[in-house]
N, C-alpha and C. Protein backbone atom coordinates (compact mmCIF):
# COMPACT_ATOMS: atom_id res chain seq x y z
N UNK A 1 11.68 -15.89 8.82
CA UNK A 1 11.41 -14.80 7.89
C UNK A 1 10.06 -14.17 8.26
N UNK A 2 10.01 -12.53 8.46
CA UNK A 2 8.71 -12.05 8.37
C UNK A 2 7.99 -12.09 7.31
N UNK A 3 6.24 -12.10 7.76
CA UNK A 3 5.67 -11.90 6.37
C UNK A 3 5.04 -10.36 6.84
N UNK A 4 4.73 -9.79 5.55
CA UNK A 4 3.74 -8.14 5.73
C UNK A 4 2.36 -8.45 5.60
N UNK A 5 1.30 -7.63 6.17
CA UNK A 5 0.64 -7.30 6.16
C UNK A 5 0.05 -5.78 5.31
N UNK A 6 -0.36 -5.87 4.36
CA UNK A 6 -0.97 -4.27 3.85
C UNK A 6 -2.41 -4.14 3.76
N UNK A 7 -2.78 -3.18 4.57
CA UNK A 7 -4.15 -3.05 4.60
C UNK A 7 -4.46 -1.61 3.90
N UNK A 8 -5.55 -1.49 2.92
CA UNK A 8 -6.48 -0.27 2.70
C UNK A 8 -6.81 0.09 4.39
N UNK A 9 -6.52 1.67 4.68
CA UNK A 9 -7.51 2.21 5.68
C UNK A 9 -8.40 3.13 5.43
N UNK A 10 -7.91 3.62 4.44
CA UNK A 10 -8.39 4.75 3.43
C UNK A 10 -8.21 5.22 2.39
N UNK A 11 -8.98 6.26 1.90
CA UNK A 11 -9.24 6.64 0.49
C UNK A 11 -9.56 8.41 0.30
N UNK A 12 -9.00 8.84 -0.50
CA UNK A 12 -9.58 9.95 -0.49
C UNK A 12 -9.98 10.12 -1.99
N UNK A 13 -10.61 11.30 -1.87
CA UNK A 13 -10.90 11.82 -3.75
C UNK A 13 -10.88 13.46 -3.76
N UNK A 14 -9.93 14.25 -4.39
CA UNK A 14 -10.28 15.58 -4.26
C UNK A 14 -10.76 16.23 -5.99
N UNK A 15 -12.22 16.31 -5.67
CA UNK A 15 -12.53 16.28 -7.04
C UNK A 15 -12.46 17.93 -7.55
N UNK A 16 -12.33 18.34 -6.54
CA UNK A 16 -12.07 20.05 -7.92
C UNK A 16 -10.42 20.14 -7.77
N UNK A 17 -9.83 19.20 -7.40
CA UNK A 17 -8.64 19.08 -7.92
C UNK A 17 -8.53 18.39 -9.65
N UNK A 18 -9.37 17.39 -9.45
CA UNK A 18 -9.70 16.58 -10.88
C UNK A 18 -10.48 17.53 -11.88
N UNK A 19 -11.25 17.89 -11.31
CA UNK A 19 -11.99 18.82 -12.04
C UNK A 19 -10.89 19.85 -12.75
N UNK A 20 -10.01 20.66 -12.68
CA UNK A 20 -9.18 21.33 -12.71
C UNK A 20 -7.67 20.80 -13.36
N UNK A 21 -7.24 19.42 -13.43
CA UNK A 21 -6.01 19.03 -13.75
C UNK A 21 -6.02 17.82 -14.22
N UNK A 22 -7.59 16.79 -14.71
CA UNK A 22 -7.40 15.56 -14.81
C UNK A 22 -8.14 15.90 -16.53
N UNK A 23 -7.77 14.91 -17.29
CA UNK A 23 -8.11 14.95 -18.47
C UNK A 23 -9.85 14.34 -18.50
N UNK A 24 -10.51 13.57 -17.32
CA UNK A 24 -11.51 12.98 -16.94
C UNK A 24 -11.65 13.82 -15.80
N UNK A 25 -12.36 14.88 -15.80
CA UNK A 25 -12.52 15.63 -14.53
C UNK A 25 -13.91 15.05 -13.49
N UNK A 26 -14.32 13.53 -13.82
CA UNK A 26 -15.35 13.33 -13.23
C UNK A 26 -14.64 11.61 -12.69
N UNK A 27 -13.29 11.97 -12.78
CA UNK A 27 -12.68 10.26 -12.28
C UNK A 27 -12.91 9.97 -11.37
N UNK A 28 -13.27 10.23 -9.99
CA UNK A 28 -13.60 10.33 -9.03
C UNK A 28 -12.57 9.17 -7.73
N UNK A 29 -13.40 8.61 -7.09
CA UNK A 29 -11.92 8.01 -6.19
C UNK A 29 -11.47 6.59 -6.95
N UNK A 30 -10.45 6.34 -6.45
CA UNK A 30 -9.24 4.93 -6.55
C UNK A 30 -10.70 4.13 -6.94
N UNK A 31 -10.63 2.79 -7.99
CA UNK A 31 -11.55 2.12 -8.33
C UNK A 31 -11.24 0.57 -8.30
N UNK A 32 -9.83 0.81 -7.68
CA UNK A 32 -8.79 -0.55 -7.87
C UNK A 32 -8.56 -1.42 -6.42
N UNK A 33 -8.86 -0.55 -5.09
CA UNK A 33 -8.71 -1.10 -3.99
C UNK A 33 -9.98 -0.57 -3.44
N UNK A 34 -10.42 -1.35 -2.04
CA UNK A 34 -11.69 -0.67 -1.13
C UNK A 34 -11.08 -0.70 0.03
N UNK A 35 -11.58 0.02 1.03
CA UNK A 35 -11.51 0.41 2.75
C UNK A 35 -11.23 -1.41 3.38
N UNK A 36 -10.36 -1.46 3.63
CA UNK A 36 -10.37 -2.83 4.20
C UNK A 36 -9.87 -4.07 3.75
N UNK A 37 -9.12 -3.67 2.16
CA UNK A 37 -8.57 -4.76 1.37
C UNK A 37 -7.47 -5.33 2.59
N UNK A 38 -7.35 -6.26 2.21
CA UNK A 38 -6.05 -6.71 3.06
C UNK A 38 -4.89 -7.77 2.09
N UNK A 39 -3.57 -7.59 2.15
CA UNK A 39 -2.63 -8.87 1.60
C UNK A 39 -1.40 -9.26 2.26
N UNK A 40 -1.37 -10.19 2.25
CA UNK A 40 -0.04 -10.88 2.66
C UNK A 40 1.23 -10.93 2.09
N UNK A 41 2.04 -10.00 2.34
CA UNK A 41 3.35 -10.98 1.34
C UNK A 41 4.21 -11.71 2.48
N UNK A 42 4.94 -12.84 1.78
CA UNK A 42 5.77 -13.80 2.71
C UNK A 42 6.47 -14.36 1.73
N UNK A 43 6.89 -13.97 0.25
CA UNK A 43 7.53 -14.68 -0.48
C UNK A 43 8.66 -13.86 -0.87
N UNK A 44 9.48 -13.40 0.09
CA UNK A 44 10.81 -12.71 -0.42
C UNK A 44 11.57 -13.21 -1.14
N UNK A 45 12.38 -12.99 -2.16
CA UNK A 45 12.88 -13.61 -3.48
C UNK A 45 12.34 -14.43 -4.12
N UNK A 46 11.02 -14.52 -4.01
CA UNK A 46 9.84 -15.40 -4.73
C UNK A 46 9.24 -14.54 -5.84
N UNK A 47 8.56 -15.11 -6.45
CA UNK A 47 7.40 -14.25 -7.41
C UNK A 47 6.55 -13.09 -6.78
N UNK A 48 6.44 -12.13 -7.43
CA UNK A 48 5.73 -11.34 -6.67
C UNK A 48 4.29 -11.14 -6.73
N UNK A 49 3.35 -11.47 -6.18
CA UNK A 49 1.91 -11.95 -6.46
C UNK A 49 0.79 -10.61 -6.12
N UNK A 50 1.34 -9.76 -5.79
CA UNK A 50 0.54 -8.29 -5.38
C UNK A 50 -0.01 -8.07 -6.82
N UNK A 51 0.83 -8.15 -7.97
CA UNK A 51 0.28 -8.25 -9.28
C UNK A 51 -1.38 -8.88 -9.95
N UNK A 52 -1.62 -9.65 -9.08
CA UNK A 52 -2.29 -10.86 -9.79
C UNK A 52 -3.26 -11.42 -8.79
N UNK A 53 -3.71 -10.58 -7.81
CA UNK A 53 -4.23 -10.31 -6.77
C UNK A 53 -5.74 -10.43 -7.03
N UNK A 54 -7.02 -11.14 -6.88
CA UNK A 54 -8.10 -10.94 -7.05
C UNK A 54 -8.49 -10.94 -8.11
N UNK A 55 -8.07 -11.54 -9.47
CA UNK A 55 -7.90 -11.77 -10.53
C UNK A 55 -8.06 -10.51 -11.40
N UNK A 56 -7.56 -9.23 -11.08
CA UNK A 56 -7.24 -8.41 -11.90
C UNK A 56 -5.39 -7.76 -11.49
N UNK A 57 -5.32 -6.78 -11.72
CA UNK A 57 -3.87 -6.12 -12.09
C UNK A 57 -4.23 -5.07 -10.90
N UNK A 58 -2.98 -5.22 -10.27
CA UNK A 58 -2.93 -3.99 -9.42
C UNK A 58 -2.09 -2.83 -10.04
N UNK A 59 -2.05 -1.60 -9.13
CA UNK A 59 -1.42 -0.04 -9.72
C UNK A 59 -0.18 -0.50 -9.13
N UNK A 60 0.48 -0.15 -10.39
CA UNK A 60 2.20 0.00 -10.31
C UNK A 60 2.78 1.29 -9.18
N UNK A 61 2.07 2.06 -9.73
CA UNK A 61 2.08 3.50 -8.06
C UNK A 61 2.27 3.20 -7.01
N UNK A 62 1.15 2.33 -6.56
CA UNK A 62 1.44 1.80 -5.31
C UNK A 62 2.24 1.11 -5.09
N UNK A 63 2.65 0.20 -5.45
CA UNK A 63 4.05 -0.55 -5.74
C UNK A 63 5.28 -0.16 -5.29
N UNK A 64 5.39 1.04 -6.12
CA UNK A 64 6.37 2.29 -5.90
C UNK A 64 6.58 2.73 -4.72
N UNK A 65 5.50 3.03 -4.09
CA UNK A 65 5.22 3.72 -2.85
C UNK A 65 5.62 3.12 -1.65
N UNK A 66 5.15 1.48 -1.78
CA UNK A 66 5.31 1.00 -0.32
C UNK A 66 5.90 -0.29 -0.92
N UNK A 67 6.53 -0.71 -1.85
CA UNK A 67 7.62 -1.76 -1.90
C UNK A 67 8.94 -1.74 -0.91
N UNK A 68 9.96 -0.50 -0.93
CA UNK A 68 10.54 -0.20 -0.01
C UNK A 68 10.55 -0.75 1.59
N UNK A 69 9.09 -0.77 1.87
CA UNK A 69 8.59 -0.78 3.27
C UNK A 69 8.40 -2.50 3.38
N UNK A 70 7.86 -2.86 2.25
CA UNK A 70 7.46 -4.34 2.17
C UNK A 70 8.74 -5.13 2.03
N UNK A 71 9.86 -4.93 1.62
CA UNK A 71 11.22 -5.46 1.62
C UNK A 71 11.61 -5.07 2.47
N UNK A 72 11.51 -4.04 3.31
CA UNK A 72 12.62 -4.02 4.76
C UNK A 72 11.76 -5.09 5.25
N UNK A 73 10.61 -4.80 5.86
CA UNK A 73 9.88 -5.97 6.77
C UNK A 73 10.31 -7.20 6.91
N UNK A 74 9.76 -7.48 5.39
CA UNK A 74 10.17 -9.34 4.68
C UNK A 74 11.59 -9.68 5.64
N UNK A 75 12.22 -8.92 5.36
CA UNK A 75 13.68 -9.40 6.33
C UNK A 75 14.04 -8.51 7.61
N UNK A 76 12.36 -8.59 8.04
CA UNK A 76 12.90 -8.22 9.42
C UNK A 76 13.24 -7.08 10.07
N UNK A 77 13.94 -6.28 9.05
CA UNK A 77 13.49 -4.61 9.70
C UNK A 77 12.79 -4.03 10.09
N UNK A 78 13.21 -2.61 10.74
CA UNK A 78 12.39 -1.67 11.18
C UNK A 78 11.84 -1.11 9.98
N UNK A 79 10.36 -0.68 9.65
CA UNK A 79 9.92 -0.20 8.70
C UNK A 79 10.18 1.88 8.93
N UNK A 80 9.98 1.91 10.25
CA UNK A 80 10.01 3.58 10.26
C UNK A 80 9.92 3.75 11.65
N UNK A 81 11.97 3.04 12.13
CA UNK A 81 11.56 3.38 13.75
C UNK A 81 12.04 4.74 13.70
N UNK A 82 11.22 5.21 15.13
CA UNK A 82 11.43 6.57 15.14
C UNK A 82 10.17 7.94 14.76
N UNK A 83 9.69 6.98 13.73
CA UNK A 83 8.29 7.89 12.92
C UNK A 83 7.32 7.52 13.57
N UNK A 84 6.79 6.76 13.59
CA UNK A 84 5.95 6.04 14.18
C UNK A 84 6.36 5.62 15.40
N UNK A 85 4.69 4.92 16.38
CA UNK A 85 4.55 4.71 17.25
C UNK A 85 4.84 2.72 17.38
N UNK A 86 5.14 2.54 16.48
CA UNK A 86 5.69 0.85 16.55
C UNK A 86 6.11 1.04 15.24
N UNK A 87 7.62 0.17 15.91
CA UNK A 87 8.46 0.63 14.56
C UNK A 87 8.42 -1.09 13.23
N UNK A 88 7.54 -1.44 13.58
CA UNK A 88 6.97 -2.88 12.63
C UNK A 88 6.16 -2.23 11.94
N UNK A 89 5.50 -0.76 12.01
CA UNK A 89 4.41 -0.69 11.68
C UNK A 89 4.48 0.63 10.56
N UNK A 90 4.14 0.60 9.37
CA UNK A 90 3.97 2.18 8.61
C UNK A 90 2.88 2.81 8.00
N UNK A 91 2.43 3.91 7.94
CA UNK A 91 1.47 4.17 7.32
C UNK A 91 1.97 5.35 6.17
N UNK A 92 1.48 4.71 4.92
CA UNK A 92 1.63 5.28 3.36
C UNK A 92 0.91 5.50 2.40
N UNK A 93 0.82 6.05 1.44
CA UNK A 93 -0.18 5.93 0.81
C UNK A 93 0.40 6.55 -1.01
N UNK A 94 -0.46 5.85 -2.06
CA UNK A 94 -0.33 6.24 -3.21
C UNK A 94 0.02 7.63 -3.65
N UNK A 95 1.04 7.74 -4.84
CA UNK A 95 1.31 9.16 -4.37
C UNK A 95 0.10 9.91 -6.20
N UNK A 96 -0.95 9.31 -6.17
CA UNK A 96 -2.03 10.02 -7.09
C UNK A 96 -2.59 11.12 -6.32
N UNK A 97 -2.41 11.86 -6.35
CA UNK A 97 -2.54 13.59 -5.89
C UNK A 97 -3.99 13.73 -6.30
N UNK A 98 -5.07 13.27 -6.74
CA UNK A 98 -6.21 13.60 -6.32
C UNK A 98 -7.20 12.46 -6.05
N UNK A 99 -6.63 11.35 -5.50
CA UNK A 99 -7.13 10.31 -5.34
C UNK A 99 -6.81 9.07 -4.36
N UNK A 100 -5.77 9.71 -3.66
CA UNK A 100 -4.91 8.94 -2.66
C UNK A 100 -5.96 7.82 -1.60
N UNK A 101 -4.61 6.37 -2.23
CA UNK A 101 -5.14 5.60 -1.24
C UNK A 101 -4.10 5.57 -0.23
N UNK A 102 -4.93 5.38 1.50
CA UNK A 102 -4.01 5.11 2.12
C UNK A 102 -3.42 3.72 2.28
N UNK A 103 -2.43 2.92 2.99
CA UNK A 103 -2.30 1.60 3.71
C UNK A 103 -1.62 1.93 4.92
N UNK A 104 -1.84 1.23 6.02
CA UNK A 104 -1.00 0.63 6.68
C UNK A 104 -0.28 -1.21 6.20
N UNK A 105 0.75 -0.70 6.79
CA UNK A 105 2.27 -1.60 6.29
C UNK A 105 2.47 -2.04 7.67
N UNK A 106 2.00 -3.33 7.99
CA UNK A 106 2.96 -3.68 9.23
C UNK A 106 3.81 -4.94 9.44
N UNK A 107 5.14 -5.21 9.51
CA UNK A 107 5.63 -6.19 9.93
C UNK A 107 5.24 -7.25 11.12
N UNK A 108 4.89 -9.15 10.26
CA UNK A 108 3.94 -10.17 11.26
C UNK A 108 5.41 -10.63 11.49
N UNK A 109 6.04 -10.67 12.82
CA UNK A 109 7.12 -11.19 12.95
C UNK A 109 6.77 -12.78 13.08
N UNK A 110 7.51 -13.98 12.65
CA UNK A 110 7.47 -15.03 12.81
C UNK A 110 7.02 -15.67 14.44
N UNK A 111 6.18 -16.59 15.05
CA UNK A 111 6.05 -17.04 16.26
C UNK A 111 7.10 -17.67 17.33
N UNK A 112 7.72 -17.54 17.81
CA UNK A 112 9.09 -18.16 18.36
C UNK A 112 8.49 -18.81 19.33
């Protein structure tokens, strides 16, 4: 069984977007992940522990976003052959429109 890899690579903040459409026009960037977080999943039909991560709660958004990608992997799929330049490998990101985090998503194939 593969396990994933998800890494923070980036972050953005577009604040006169916030300024303009956020009820907190001074929210400024993502406050929940940093440049470089990294996690493992390897527990397919297990508990899902992305939740409970660093002893706070992660964003359900993200979840959304790159769960898809984290279940093909887990069993071994191609995450986005064809899109990319290695098809183990994806890059995604939160879909918060003035605050987007990025990840890369890559499938650790098992050692044979």
């Amino acid at each position: 069984m593969a396990k994933v890899k998800v890494t923070v690579i980036d972050k953005k903040c577009f604040s006169d977007l916030q300024e303009k459409y956020l009820s907190n026009p001074h929210a400024g960037p993502c406050d929940r992940f940093a440049i470089g977080d990294t996690f493992i999943f390897d527990n397919f039909g297990g508990p899902e522990e992305f939740w409970r991560l660093n002893g706070h709660n992660r964003c359900t958004e993200v979840w959304d976003c790159i769960s898809r990608y984290v279940y093909t992997a887990l069993q071994g799929g191609s995450i986005m052959k064809g899109w990319t330049n290695d098809e183990k490998m994806m890059i995604a990101c939160c879909n918060d429109g003035t605050r987007p985090v990025i990840f890369k998503i890559e499938r650790l194939d098992p050692e044979e």
